[in-house]
Protein backbone atom coordinates (compact mmCIF):
# COMPACT_ATOMS: atom_id res chain seq x y z
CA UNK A 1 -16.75 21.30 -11.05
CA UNK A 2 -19.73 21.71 -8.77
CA UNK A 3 -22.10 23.49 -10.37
CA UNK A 4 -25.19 25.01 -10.05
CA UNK A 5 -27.41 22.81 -12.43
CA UNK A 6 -30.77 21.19 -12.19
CA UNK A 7 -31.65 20.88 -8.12
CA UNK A 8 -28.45 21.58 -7.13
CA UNK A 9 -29.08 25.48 -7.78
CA UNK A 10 -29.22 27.46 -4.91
CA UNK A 11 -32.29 29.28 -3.66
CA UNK A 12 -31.20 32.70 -4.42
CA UNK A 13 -30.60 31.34 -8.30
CA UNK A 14 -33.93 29.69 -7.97
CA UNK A 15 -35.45 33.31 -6.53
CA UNK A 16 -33.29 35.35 -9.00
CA UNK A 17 -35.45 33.08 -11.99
CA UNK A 18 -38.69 33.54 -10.61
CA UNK A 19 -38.53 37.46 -10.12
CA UNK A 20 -36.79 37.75 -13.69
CA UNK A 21 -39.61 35.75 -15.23
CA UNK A 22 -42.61 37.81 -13.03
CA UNK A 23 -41.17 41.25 -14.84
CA UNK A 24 -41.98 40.38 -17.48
CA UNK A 25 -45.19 39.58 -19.53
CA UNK A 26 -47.14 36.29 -19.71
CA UNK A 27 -46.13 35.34 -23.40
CA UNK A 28 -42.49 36.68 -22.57
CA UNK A 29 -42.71 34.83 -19.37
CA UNK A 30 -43.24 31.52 -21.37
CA UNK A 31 -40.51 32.15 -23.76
CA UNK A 32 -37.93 33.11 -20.95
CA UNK A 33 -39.09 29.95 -18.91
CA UNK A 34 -38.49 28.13 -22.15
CA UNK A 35 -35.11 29.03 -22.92
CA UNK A 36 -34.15 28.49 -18.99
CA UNK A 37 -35.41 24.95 -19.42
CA UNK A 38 -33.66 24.27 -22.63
CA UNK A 39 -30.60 25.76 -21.06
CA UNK A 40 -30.85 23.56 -18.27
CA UNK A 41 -31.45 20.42 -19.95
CA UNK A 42 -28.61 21.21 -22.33
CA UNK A 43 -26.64 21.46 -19.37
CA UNK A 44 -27.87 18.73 -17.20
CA UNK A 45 -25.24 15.92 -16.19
CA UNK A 46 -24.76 13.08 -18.16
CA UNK A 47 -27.01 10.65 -15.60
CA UNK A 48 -29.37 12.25 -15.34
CA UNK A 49 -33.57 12.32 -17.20
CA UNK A 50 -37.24 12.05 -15.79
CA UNK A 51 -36.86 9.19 -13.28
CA UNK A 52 -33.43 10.88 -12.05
CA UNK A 53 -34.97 11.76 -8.17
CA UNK A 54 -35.83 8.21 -7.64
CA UNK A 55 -32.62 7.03 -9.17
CA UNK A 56 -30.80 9.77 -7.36
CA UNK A 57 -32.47 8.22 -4.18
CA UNK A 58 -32.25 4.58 -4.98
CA UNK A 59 -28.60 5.29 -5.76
CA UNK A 60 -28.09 7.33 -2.14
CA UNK A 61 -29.36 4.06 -0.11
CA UNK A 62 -27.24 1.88 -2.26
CA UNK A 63 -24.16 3.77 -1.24
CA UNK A 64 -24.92 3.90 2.56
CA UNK A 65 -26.00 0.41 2.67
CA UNK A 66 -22.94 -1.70 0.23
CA UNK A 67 -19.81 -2.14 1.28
CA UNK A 68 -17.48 0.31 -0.46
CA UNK A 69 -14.21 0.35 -0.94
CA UNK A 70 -11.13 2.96 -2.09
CA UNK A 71 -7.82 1.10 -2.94
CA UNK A 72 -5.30 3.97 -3.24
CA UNK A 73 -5.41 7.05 -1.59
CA UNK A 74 -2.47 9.84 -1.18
CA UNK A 75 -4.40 11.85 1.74
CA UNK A 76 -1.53 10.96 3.63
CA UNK A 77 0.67 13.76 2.39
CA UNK A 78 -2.33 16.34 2.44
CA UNK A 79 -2.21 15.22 6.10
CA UNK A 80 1.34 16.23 6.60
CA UNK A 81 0.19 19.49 5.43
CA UNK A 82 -1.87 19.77 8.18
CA UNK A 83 -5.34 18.43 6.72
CA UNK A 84 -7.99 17.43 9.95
CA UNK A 85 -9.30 13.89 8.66
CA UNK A 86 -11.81 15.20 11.44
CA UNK A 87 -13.21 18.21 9.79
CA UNK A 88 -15.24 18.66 6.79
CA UNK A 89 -12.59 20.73 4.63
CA UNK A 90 -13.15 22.26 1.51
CA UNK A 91 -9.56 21.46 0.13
CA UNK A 92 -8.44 18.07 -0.97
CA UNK A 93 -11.01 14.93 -1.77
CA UNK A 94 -11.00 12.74 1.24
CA UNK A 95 -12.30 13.33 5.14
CA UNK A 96 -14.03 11.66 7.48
CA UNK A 97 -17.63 14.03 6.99
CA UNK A 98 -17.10 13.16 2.74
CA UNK A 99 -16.81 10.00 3.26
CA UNK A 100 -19.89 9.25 5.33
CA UNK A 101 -21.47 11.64 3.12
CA UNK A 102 -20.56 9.45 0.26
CA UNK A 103 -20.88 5.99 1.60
CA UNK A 104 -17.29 5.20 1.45
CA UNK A 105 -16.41 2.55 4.37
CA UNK A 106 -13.01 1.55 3.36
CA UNK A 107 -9.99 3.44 2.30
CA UNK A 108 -6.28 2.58 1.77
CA UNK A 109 -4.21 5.09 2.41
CA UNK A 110 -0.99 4.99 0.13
CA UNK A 111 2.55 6.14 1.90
CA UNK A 112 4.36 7.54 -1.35
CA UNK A 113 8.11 7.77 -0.70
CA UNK A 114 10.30 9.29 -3.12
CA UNK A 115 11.08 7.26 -6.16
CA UNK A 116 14.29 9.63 -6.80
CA UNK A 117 16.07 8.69 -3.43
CA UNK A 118 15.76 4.91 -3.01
CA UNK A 119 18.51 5.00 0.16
CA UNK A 120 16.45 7.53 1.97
CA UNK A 121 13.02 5.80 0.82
CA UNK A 122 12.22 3.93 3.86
CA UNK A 123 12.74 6.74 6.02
CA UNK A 124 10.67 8.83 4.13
CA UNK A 125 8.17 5.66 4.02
CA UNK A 126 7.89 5.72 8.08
CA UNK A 127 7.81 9.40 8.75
CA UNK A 128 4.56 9.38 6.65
CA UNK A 129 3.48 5.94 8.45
CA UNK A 130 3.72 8.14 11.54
CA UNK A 131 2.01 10.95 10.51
CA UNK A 132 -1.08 8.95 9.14
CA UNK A 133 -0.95 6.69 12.35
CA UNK A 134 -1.04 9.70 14.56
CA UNK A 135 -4.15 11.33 12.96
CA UNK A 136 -5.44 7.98 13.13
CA UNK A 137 -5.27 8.16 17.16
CA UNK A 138 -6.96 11.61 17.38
CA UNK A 139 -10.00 9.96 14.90
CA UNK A 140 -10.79 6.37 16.65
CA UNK A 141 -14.40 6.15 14.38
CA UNK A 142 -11.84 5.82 11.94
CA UNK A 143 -9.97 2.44 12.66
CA UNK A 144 -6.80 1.47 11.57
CA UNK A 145 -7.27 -1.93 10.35
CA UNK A 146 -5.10 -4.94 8.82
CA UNK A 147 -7.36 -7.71 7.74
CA UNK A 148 -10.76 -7.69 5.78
CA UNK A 149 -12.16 -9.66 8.85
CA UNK A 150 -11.54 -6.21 11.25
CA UNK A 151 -12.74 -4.12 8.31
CA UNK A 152 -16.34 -6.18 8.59
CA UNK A 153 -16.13 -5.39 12.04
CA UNK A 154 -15.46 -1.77 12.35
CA UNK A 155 -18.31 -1.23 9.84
CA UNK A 156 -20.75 -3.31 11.88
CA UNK A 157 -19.97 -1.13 14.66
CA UNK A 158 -20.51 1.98 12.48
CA UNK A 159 -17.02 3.29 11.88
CA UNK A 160 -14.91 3.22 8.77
CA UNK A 161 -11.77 1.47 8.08
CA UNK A 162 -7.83 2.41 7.15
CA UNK A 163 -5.90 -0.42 5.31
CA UNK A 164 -2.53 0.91 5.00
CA UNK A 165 -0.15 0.81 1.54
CA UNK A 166 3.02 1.56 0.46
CA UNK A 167 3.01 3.64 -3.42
CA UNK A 168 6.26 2.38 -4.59
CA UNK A 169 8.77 -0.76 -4.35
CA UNK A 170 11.79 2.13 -3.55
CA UNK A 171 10.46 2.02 0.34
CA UNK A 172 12.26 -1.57 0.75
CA UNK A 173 15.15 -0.14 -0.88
CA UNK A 174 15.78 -3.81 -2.40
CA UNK A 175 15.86 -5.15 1.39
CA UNK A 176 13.46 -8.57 2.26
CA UNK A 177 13.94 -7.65 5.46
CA UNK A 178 12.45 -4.18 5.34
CA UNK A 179 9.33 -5.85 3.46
CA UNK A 180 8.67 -8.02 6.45
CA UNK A 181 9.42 -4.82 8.81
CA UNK A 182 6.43 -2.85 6.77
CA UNK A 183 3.78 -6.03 7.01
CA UNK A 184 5.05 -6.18 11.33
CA UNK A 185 3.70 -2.44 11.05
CA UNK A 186 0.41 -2.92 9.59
CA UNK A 187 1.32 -2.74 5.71
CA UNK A 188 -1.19 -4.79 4.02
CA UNK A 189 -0.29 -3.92 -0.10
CA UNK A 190 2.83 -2.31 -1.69
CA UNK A 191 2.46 -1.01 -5.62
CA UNK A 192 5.76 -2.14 -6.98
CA UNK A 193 6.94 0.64 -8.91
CA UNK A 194 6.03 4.28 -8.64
CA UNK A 195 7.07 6.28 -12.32
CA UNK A 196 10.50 5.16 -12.36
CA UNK A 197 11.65 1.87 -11.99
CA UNK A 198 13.29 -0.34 -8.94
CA UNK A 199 16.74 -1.89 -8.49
CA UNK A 200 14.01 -5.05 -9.42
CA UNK A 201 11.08 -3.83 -11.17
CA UNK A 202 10.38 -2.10 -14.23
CA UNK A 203 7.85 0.72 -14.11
CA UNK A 204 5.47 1.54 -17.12
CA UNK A 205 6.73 5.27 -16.90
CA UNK A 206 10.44 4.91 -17.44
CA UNK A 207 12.45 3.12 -19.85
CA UNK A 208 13.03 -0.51 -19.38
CA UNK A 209 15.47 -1.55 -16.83
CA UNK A 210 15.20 -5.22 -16.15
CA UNK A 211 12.73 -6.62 -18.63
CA UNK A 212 10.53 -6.76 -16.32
CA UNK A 213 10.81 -8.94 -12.60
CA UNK A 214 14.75 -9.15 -12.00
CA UNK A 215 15.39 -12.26 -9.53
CA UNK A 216 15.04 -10.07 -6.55
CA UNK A 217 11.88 -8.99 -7.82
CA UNK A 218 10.18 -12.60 -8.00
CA UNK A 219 11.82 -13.22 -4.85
CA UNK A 220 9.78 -10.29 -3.18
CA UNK A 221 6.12 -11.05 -4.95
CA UNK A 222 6.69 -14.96 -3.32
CA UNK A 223 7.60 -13.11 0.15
CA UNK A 224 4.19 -10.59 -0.13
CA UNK A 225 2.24 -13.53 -1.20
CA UNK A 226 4.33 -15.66 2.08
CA UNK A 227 3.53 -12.48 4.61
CA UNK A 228 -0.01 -11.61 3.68
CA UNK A 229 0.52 -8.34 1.84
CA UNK A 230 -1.25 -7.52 -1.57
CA UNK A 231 0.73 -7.48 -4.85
CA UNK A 232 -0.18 -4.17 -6.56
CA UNK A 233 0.54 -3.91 -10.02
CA UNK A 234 -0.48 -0.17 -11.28
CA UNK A 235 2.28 1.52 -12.60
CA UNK A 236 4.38 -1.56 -13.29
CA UNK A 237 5.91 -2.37 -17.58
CA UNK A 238 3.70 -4.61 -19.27
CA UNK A 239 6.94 -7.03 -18.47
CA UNK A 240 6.71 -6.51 -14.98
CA UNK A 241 3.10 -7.21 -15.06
CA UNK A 242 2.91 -10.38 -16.98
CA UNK A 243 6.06 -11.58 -14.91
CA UNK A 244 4.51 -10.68 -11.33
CA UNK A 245 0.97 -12.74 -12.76
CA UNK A 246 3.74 -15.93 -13.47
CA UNK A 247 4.84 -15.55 -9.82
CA UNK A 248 2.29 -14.87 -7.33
CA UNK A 249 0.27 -17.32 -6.25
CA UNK A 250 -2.42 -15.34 -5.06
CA UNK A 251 -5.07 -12.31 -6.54
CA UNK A 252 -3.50 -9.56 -7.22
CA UNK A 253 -4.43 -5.81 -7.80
CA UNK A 254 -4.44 -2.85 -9.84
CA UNK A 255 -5.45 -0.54 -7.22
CA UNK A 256 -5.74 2.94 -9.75
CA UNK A 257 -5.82 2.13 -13.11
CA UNK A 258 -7.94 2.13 -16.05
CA UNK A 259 -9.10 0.71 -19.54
CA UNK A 260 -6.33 1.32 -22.23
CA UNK A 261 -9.21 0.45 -24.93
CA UNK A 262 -11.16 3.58 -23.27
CA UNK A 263 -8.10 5.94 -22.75
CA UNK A 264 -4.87 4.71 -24.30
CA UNK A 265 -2.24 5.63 -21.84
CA UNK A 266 0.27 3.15 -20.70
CA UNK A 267 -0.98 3.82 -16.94
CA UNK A 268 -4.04 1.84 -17.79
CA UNK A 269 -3.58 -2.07 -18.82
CA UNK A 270 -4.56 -3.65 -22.15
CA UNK A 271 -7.58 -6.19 -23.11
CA UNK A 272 -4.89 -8.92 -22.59
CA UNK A 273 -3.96 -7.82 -19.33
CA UNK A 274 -6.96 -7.66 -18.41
CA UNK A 275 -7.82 -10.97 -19.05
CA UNK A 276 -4.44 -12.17 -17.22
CA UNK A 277 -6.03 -10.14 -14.12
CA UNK A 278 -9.34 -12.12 -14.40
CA UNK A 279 -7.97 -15.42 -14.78
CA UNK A 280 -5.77 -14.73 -11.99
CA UNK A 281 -8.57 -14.11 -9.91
CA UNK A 282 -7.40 -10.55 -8.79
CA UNK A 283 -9.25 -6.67 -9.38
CA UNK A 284 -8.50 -3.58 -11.05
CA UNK A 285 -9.47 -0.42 -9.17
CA UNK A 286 -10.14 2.41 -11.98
CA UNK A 287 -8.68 5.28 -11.26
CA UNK A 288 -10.69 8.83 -11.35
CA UNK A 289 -7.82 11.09 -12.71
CA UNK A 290 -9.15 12.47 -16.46
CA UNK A 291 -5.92 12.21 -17.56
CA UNK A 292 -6.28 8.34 -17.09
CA UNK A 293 -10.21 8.35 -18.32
CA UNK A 294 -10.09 10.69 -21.67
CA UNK A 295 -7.62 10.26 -24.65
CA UNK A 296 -7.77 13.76 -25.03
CA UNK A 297 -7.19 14.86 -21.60
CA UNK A 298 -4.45 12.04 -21.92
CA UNK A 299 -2.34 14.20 -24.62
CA UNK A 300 -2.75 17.42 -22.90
CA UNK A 301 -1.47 15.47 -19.83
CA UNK A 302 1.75 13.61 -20.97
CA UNK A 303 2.72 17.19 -22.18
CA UNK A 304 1.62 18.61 -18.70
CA UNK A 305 3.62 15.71 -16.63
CA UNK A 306 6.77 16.31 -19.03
CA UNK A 307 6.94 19.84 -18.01
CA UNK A 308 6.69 19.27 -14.76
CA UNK A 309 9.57 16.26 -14.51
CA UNK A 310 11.70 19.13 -16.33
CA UNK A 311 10.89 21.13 -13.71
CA UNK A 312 11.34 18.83 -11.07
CA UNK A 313 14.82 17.57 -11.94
CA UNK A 314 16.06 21.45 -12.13
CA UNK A 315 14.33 22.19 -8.70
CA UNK A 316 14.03 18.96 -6.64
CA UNK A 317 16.17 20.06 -3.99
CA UNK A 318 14.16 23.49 -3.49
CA UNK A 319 10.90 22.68 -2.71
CA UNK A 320 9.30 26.08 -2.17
CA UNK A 321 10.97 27.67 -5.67
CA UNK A 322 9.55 24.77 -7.37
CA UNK A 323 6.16 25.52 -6.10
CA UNK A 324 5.83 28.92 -7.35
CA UNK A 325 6.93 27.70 -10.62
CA UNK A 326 5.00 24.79 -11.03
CA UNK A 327 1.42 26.52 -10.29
CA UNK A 328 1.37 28.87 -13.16
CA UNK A 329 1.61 25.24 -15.04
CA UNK A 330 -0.92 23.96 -13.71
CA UNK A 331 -3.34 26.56 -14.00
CA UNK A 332 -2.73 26.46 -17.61
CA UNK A 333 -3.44 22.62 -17.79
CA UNK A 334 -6.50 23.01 -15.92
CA UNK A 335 -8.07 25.30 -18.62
CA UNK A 336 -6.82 23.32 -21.00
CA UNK A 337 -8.99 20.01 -20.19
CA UNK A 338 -11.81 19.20 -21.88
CA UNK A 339 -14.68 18.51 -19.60
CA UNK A 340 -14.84 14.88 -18.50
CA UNK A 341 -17.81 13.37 -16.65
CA UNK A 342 -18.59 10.61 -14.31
CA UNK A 343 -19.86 8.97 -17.32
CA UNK A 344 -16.31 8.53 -18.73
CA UNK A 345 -15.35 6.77 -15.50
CA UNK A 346 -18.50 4.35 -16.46
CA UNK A 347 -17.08 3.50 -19.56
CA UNK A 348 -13.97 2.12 -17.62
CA UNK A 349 -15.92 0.02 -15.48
CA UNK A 350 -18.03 -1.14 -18.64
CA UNK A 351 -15.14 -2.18 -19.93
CA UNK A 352 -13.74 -4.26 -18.14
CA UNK A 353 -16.32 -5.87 -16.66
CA UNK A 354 -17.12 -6.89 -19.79
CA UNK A 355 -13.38 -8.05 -20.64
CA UNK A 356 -12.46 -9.52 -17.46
CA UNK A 357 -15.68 -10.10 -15.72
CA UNK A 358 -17.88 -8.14 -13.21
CA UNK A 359 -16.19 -9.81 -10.62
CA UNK A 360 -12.93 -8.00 -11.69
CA UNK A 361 -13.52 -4.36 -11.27
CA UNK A 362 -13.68 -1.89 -8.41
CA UNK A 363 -12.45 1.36 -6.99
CA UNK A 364 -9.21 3.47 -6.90
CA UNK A 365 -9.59 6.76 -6.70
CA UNK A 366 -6.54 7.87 -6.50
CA UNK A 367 -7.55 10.78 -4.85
CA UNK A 368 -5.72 13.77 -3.33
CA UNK A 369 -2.66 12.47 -5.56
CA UNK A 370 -4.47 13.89 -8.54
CA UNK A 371 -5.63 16.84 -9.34
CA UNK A 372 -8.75 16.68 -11.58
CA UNK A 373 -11.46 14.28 -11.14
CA UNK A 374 -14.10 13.79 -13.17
CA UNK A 375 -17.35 16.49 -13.23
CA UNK A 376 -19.27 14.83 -10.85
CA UNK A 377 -16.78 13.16 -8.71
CA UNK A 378 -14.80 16.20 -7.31
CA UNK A 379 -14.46 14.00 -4.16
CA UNK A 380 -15.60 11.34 -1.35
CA UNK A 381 -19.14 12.83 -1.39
CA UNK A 382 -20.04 12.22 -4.58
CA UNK A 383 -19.87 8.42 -4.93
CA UNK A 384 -23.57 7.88 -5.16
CA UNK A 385 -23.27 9.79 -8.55
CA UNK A 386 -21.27 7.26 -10.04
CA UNK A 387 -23.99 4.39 -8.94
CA UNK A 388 -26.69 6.54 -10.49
CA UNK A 389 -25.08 6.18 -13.35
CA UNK A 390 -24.24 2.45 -13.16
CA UNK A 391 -28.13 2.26 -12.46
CA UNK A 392 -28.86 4.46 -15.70
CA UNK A 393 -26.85 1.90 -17.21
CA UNK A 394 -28.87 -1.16 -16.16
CA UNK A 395 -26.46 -2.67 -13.62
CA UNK A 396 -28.20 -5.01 -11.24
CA UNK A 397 -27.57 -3.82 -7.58
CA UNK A 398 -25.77 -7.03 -6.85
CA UNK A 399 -23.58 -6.55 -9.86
CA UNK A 400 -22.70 -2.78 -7.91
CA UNK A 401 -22.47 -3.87 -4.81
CA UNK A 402 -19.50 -6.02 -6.47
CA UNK A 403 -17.99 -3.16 -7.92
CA UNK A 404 -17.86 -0.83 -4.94
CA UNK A 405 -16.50 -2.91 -2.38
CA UNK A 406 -16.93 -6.08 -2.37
CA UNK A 407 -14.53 -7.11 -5.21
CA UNK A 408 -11.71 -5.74 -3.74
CA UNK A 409 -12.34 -7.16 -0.09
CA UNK A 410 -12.61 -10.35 -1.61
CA UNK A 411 -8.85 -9.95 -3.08
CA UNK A 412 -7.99 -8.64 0.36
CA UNK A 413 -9.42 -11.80 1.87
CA UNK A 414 -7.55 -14.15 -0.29
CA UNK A 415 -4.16 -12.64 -0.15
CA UNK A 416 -4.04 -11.05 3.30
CA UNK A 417 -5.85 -14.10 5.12
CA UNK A 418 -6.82 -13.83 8.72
């Protein structure tokens, strides 16, 4: 929620004070300016205290200057809806003017078939392939991109970079041959599993399947790791996880996902896991949805999601009736939220860089696939809030340099090669 707190008031609040304050008479002028001040402070963001314009500056450069990098995405479909990448909008979280504006240098943008229709999958998979390749022609400063090599060098020439995923293991529809068809195309990561599970993967939000990997399965982490394609593990079982970290031979990811120690939702992965991600040399991207951040946001969530799958299964086939119905839902879970700052996000990051090692964690915003980020990070632009408060926090600028970028283009490096 953007706000108008501290020095990001507007002028006419800033006039409004002043004149308020001048009607009134020097001892109630002190007690009014008193109150605003205490007001303010009580509101103030979490980050910030006295040295916050420095830090707010310090944090700005950092930002501009790093490397930083977004492993998951879904502006793709906002795209299809007719979003200009272009154009500074004030709908959705990602565009080229927010992410300048924010720093961000790097994003993968996810292609997020449907999960319920694994025949019609890869179909689905290339239409959206098309559409983000297409806006990707009209927006050359904005270069499509299949190696970490050409990401260096579209920054150095002072454009930003599109690594292209796939949100789901249902796009190969169970097909090797499809897999290598997506890495000829410029695929560069697949997430396994969406919600539901694979004909050869168990996903963390559906019952188990397989166990975990079925034989298929393992053969198609060894073929990823054989191509040069990233081995995404959010929204995989435990199982699957633990069997995909047997198999591959190279780092893997967890492009949006979080601490389950912080926020205990089986999106996010354990302590153990998190440990198994370290010693396998890989990264965890947290993701910025509250639901994912906050246990409490987390209950009101699963309830929100269940109500919404009900509604799904009863009105898949009619799009537009399942929009009406589905809003007056999520108004309600809006309101519902409890307010959730960029500090909570910190606490992931905390986390596991203290579990599995600074050289572990990094970015996934997961943005424009969710609908509530945290106060703070309401989208692209608003990176350098989060380093203020790693700064606050007494993170070395090496140590966030790590965390914004250059983690994750190290795992890019390693498993995509040259």
């Amino acid at each position: 929620m953007k706000g108008t707190r501290g020095k990001n008031r507007s002028p006419h609040m800033r006039l409004q004070c002043v004149q308020a304050a001048s009607s009134y008479g020097r001892k109630e002028s002190i007690i009014f300016l008193a109150h605003l001040i205490a007001a303010l402070v009580a509101r103030a963001p979490a980050w910030a205290d006295d040295n916050d314009e420095v830090t707010g500056d310090k944090a700005l450069r950092l930002t501009q200057q790093a490397i930083v990098f977004d492993a998951h995405c879904d502006t793709v479909l906002k795209v299809e809806e007719g979003l200009d990448l272009g154009k500074r909008n004030t709908v959705g979280h990602i565009d080229i003017p927010r992410m300048r504006a924010g720093g961000l240098d790097i994003q993968l943008f996810a292609l997020w078939p449907d999960p319920d229709d694994e025949l019609g999958a890869p179909a689905r998979t290339l239409q959206l392939w098309s559409v983000l390749m297409y806006e990707l022609d009209k927006h050359p400063e904005l270069e499509f991109v299949t190696t970490a090599a050409q990401a260096r060098q579209a920054i150095s020439r002072g454009h930003l970079a599109a690594f292209i995923g796939i949100e789901g293991g249902s796009a190969i529809a169970g097909r090797l041959e499809l897999l290598r068809a997506y890495h000829r195309i410029g695929v560069r990561l697949m997430t396994l599993t969406w919600m539901k599970n694979t004909s050869w993967a168990d996903a963390a939000g559906d019952e188990p399947a397989h166990h975990g990997l079925t034989e298929l399965g393992r053969k198609i982490v060894r073929e990823m790791n054989r191509l040069g394609m990233v081995v995404d593990v959010s929204h995989v079982s435990d199982e699957t996880f633990f069997d995909v970290l047997e198999v591959s031979e190279k780092p893997v990811v967890a492009s949006h996902s979080g601490a389950r120690a912080i926020c205990p939702h089986f999106r996010n992965l354990s302590d153990e896991m998190l440990r198994a991600i370290s010693k396998n040399g890989g990264v965890v991207g947290v993701n910025y949805f509250v639901g994912f951040l906050d246990p409490e946001a987390a209950r009101i969530s699963k309830d929100y999601w269940n109500r919404l799958e009900k509604l799904w299964k009863r009105y898949h086939d009619k799009p537009d009736e399942y929009r009406k119905l589905s809003e007056p839902i999520r108004k309600k879970y809006r309101r519902r939220l409890p307010r959730v700052t960029v500090a909570k996000l910190a606490d992931h990051i905390d986390h596991i860089a203290k579990v599995a090692g600074i050289d572990h964690v990094g970015l996934g915003s997961d943005f424009d696939g969710i609908c509530c980020p945290p106060e703070g990070l309401e989208d692209a632009s608003r990176l350098p809030n989060l380093v203020r408060e790693l700064l606050h926090r007494g993170y070395t600028e090496a140590d966030i340099r790590k965390v914004l970028g250059e983690n994750m283009l190290r795992v890019f490096e390693q498993a995509i090669g040259e």
